[in-house]
Protein backbone atom coordinates (compact mmCIF):
# COMPACT_ATOMS: atom_id res chain seq x y z
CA UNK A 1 138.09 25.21 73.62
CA UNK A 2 135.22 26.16 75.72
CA UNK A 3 132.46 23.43 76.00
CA UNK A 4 135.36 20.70 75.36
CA UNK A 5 137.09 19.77 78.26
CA UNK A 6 138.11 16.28 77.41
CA UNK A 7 142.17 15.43 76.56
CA UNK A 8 141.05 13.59 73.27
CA UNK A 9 139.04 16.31 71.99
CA UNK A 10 141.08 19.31 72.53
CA UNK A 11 144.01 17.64 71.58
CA UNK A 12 142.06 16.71 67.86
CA UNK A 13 140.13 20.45 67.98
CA UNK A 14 144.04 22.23 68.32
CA UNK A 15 145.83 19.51 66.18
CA UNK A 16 142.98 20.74 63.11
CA UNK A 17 143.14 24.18 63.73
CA UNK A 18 147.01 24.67 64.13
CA UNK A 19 148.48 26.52 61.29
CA UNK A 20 151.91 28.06 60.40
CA UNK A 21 152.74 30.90 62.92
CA UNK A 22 150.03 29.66 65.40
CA UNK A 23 150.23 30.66 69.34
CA UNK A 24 149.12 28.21 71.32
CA UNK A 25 147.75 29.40 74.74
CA UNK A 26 147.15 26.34 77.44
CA UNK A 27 146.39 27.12 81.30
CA UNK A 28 147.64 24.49 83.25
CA UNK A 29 144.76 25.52 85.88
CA UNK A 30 141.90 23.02 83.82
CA UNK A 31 143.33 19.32 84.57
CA UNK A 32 142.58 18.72 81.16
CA UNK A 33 144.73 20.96 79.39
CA UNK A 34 147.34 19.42 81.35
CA UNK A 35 146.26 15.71 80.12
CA UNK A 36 146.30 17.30 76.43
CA UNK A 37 149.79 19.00 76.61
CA UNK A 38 151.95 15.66 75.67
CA UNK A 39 149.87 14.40 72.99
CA UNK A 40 149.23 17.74 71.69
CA UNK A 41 152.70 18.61 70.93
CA UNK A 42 153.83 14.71 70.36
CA UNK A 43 151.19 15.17 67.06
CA UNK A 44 152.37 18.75 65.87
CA UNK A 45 155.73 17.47 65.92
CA UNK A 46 154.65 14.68 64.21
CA UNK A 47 153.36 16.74 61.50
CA UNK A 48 156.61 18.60 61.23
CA UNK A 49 155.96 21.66 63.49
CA UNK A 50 158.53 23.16 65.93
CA UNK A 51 157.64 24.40 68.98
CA UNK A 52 159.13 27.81 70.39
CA UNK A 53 158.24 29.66 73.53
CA UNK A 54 157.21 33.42 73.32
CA UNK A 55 160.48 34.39 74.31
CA UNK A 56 162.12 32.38 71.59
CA UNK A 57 159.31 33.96 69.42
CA UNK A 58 159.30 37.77 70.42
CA UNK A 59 162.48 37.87 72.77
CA UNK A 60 162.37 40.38 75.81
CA UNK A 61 158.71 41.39 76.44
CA UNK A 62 157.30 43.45 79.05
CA UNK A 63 154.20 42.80 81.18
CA UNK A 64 150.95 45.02 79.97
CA UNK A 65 152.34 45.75 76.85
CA UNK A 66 150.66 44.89 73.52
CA UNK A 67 152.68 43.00 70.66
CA UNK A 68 150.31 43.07 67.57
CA UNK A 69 152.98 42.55 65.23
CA UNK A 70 153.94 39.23 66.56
């Protein structure tokens, strides 16, 4: 969330604006995604969410090519 670069607030910002079906997208290049990964997923759990990758999600996927469908 651009502007919000603190563990506690991302972690609240994604938490609120998680839905059914959601992708969540985190680049472990900004320290604090990586500080909002655990407590990010501890809470969506918590709330009853399960967690897949994008290959559990799509299966095989190729590099370049578009998915809208997903």
């Amino acid at each position: 969330v651009a502007g919000h670069n603190t563990a506690a607030v991302i972690t609240k910002l994604t938490v609120q604006r998680a839905s059914r079906d959601s992708i969540l997208l985190m680049h472990d290049i900004h320290l604090w995604t990586v500080d909002t990964a655990a407590p990010t997923i501890d809470t969506l759990q918590k709330q009853g969410y399960t967690l897949v990758t994008v290959s559990q999600l799509l299966g095989s996927t190729k590099p370049g090519k578009l998915y809208p469908a997903a």
